[in-house]
N, C-alpha and C. Protein backbone atom coordinates (compact mmCIF):
# COMPACT_ATOMS: atom_id res chain seq x y z
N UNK A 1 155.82 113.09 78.31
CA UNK A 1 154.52 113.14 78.94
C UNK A 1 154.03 111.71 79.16
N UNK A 2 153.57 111.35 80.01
CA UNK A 2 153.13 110.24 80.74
C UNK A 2 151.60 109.94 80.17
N UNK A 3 151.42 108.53 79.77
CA UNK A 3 150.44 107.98 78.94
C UNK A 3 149.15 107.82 80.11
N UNK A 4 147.78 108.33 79.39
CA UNK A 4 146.88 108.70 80.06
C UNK A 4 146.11 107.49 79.81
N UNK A 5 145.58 107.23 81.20
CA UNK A 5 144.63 105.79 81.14
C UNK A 5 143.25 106.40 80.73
N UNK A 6 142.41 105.53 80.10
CA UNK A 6 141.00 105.71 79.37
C UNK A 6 140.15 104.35 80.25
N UNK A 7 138.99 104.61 80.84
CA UNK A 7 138.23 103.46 81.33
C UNK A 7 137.90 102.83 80.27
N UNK A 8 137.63 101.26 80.37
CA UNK A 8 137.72 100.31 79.45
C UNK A 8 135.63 100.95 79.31
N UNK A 9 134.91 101.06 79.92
CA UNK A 9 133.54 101.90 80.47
C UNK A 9 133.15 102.97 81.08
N UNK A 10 132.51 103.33 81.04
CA UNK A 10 132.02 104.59 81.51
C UNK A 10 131.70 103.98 82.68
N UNK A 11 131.14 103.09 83.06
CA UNK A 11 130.83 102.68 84.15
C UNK A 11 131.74 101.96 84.97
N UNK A 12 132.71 101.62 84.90
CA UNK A 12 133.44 100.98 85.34
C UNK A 12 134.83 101.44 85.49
N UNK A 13 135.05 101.83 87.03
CA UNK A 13 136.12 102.72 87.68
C UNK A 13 137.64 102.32 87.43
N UNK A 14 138.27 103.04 87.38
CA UNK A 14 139.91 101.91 87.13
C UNK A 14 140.68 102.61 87.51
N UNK A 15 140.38 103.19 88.73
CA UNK A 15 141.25 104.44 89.41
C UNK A 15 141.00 105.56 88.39
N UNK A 16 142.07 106.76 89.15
CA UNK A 16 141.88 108.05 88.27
C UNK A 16 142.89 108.08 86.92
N UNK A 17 141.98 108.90 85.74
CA UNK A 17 141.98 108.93 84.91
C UNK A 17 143.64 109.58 84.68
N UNK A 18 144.02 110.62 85.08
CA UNK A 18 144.77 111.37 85.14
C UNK A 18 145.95 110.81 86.27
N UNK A 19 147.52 111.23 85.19
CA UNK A 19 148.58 110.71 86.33
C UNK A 19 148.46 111.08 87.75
N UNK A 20 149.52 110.77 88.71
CA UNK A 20 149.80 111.50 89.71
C UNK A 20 150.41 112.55 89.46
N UNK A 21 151.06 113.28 90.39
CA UNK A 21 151.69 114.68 90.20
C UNK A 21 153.00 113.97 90.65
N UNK A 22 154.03 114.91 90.31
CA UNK A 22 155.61 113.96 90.95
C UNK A 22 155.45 114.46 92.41
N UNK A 23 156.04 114.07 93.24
CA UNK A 23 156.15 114.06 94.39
C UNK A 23 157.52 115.05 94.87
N UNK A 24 157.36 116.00 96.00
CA UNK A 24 158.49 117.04 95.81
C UNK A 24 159.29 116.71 97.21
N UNK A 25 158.80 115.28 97.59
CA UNK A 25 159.85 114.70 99.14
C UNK A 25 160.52 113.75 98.49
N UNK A 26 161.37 112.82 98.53
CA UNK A 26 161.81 111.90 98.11
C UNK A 26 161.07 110.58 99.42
N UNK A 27 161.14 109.42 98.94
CA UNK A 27 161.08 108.31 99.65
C UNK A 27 160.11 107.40 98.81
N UNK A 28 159.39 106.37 99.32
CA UNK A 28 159.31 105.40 98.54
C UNK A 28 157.80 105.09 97.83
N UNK A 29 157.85 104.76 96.95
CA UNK A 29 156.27 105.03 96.15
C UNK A 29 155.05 104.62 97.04
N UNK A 30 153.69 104.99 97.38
CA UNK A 30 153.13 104.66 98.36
C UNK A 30 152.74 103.11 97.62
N UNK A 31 151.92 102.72 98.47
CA UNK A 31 151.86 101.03 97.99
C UNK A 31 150.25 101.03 97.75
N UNK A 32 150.02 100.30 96.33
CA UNK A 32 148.50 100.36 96.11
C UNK A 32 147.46 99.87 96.57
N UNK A 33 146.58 100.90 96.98
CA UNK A 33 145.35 100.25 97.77
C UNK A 33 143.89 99.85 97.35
N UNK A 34 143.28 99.15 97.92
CA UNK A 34 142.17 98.17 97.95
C UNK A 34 141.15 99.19 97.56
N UNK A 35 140.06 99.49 96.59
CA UNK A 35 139.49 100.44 96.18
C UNK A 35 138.01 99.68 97.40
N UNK A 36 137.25 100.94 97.37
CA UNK A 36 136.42 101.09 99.13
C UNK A 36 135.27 99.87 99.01
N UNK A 37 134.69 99.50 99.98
CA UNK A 37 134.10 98.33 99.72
C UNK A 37 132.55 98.60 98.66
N UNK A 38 132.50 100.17 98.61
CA UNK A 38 131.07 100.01 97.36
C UNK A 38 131.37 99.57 95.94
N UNK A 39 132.85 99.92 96.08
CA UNK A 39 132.94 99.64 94.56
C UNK A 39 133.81 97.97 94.35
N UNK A 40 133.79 97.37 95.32
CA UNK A 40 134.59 96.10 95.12
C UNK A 40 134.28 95.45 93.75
N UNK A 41 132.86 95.03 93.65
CA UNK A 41 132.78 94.20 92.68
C UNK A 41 132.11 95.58 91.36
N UNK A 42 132.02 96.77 91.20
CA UNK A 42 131.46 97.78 90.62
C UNK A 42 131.34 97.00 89.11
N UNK A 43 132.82 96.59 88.48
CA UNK A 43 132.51 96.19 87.28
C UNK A 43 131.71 94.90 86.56
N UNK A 44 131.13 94.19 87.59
CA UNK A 44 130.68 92.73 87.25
C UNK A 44 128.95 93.12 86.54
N UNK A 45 128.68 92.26 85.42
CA UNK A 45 127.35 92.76 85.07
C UNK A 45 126.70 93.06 85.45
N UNK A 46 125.58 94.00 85.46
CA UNK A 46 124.38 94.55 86.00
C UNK A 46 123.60 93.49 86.41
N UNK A 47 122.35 93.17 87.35
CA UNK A 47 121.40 92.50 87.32
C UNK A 47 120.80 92.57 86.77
N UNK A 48 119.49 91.52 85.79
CA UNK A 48 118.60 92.06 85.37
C UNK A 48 117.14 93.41 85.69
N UNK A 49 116.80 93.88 84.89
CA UNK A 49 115.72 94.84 85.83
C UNK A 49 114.87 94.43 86.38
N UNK A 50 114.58 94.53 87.51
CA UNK A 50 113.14 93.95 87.90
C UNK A 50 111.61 94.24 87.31
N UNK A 51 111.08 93.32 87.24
CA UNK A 51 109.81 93.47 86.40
C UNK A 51 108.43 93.39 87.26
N UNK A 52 108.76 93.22 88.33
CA UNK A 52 107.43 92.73 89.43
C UNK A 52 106.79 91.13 89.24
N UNK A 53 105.44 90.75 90.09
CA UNK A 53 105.81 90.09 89.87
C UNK A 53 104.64 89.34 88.60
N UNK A 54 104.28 87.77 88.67
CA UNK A 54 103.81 87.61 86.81
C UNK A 54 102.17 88.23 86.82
N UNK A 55 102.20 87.94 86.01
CA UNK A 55 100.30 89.06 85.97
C UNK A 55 99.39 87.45 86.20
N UNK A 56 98.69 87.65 86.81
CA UNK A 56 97.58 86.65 86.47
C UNK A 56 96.57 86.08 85.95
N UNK A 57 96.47 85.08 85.79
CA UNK A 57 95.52 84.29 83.96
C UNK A 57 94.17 85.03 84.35
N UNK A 58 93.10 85.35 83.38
CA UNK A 58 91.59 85.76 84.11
C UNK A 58 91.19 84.14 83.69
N UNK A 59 90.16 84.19 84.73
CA UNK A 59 89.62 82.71 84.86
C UNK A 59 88.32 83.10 83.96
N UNK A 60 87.95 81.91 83.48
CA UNK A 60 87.05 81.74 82.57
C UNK A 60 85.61 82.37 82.76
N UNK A 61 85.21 83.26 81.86
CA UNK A 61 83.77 84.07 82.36
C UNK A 61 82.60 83.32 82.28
N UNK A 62 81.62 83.13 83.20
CA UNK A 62 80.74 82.15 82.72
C UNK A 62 79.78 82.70 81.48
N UNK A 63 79.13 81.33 80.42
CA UNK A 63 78.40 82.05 79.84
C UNK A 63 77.14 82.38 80.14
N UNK A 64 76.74 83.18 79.52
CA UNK A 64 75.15 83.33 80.12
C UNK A 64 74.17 82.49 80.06
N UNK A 65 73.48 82.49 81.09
CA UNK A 65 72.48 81.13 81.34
C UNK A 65 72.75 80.18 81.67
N UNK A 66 74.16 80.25 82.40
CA UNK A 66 74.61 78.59 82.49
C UNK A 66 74.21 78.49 84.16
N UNK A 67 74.00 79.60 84.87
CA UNK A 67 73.30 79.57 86.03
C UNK A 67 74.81 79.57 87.44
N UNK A 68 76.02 79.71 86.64
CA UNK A 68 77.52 80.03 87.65
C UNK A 68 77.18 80.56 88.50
N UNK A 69 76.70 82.10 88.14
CA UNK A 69 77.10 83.24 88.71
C UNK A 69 75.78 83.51 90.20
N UNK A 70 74.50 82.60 89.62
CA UNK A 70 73.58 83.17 90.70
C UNK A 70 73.90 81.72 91.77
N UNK A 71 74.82 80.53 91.83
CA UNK A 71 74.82 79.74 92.64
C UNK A 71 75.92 80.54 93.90
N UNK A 72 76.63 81.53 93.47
CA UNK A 72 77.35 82.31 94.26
C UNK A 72 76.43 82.78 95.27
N UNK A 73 75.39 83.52 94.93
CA UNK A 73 74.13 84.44 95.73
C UNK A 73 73.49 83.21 96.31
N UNK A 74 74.05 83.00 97.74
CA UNK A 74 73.07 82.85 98.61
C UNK A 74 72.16 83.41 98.97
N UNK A 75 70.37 82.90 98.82
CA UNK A 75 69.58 83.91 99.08
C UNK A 75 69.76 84.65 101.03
N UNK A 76 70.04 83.71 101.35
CA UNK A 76 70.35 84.35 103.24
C UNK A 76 71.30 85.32 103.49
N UNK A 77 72.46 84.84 102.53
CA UNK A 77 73.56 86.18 102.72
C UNK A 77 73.04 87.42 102.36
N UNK A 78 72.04 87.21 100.66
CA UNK A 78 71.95 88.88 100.19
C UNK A 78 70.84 89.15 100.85
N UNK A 79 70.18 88.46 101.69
CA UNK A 79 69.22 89.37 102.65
C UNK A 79 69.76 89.78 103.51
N UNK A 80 71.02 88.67 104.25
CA UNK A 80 71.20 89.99 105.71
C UNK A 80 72.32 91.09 105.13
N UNK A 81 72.56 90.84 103.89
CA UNK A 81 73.45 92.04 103.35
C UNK A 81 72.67 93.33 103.18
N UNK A 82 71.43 92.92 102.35
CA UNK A 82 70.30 94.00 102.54
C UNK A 82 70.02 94.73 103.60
N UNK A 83 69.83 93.80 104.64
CA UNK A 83 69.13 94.57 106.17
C UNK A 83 70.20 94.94 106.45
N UNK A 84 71.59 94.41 106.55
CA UNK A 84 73.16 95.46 106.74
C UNK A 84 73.06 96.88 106.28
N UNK A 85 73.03 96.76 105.15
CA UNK A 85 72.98 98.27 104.69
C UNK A 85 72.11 98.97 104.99
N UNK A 86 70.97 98.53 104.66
CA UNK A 86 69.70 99.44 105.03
C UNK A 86 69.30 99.63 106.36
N UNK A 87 70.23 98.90 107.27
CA UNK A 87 70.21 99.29 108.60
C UNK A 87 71.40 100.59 109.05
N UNK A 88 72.29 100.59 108.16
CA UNK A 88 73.39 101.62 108.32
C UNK A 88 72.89 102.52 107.63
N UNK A 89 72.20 103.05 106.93
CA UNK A 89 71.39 103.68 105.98
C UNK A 89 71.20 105.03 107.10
N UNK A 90 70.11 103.66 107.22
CA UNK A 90 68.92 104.06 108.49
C UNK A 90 70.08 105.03 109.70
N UNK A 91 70.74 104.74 109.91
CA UNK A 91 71.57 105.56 111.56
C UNK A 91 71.94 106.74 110.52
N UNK A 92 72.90 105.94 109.79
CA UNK A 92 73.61 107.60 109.24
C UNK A 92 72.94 108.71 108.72
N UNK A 93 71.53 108.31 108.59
CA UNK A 93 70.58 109.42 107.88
C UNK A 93 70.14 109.98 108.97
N UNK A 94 69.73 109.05 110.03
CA UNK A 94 69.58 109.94 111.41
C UNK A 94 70.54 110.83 112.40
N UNK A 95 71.41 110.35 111.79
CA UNK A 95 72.53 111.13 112.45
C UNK A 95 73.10 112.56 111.85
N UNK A 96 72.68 112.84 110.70
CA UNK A 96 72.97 113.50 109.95
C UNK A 96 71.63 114.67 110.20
N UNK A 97 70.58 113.69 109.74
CA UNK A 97 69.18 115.14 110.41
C UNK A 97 69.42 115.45 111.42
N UNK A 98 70.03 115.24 112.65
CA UNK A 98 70.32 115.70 114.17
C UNK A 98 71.52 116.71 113.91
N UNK A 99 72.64 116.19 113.29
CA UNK A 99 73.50 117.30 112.89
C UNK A 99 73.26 118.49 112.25
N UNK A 100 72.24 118.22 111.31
CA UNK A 100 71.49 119.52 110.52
C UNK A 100 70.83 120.36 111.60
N UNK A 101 69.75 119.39 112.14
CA UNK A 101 68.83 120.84 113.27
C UNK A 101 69.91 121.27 113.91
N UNK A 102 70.39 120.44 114.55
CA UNK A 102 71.53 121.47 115.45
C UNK A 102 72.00 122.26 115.30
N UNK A 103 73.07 122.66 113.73
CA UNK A 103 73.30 123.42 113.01
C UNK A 103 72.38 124.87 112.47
N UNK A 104 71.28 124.07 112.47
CA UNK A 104 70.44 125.07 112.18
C UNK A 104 69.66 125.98 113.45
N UNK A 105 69.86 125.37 114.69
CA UNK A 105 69.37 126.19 115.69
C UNK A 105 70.71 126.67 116.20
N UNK A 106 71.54 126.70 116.11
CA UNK A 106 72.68 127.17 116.66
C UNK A 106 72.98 128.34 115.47
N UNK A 107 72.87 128.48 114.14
CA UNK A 107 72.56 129.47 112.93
C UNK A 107 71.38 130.63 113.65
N UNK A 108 70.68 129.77 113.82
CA UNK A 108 69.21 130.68 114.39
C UNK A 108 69.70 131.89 115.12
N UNK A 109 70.47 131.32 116.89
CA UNK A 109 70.82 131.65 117.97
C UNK A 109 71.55 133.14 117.17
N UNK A 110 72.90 132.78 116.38
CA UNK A 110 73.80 133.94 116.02
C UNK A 110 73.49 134.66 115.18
N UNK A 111 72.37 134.15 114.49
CA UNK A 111 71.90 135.76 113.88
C UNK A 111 71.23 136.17 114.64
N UNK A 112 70.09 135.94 115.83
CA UNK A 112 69.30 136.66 116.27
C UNK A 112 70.56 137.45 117.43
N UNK A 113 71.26 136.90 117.44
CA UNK A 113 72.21 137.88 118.74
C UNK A 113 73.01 139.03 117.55
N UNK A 114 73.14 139.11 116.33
CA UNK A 114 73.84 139.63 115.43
C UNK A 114 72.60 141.03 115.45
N UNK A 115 71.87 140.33 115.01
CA UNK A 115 70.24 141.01 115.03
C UNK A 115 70.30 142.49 116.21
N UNK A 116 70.05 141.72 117.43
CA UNK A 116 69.77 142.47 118.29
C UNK A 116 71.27 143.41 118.62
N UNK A 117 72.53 142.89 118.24
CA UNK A 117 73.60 144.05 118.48
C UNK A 117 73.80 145.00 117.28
N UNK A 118 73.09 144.81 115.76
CA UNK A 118 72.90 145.77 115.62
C UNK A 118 71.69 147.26 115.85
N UNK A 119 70.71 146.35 116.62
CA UNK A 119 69.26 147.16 116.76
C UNK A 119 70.40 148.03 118.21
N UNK A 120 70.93 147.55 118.22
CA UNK A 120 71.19 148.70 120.05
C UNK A 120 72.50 149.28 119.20
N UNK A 121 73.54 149.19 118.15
CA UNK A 121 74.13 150.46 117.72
C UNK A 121 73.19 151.03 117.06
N UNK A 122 72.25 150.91 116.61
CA UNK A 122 71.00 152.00 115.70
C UNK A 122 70.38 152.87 116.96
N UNK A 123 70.01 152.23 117.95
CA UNK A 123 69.55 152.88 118.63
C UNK A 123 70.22 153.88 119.30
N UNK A 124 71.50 153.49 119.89
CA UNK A 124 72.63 154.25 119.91
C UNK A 124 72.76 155.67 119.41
N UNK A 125 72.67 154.77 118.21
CA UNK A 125 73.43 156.27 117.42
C UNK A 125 72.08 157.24 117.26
């Protein structure tokens, strides 16, 4: 019986495990070939894993009262930031009461037509 090869790894291919079978033509042993190009280099170490990439330092918090944080607040910016919002406020709230009546007179319309088709099967019947 013909000695059975064992991979030196589990991971790492070394052709098949198991002999060939004998061959039942005669002629000449085939000639060994180049294993496919995914596995060319298969056995060479892994790369490391990727980790993403480094985290970043937090920058120093100011302490309180040292006056950092309100030299940020321009008083001109947080006013027209104010009138920004409270000007978008302002539309989307109006736009929204217009969507409501509408809703609500168009509600109106289909019950009163609901209304009146059942008053004419009552009467009907």
């Amino acid at each position: 019986m013909p000695q059975l090869r064992t991979p030196a790894s589990p991971s790492c291919y070394q052709g098949p495990i198991t002999p060939n079978p004998p061959r039942d033509r005669a002629g000449p042993p085939l000639p060994a070939r180049r294993p496919p190009p995914w596995r060319d280099n298969h056995c060479a170490p892994s790369p490391p894993p990727l980790t993403g990439p480094p985290r970043r330092k937090r920058e120093a918090e100011p302490e309180p009262g040292s006056g950092m944080a309100l030299e940020a607040l321009r008083p001109r910016a947080v006013r027209w930031a104010l009138l920004a919002a409270f000007a978008a406020g302002v539309l989307v709230g109006w736009q929204a009461g217009r969507a409501r009546r509408r809703f609500l007179r168009w509600r109106q319309r289909w019950l009163q037509r609901r209304l009146a088709a059942a008053q004419e099967q009552l009467e009907a019947a």
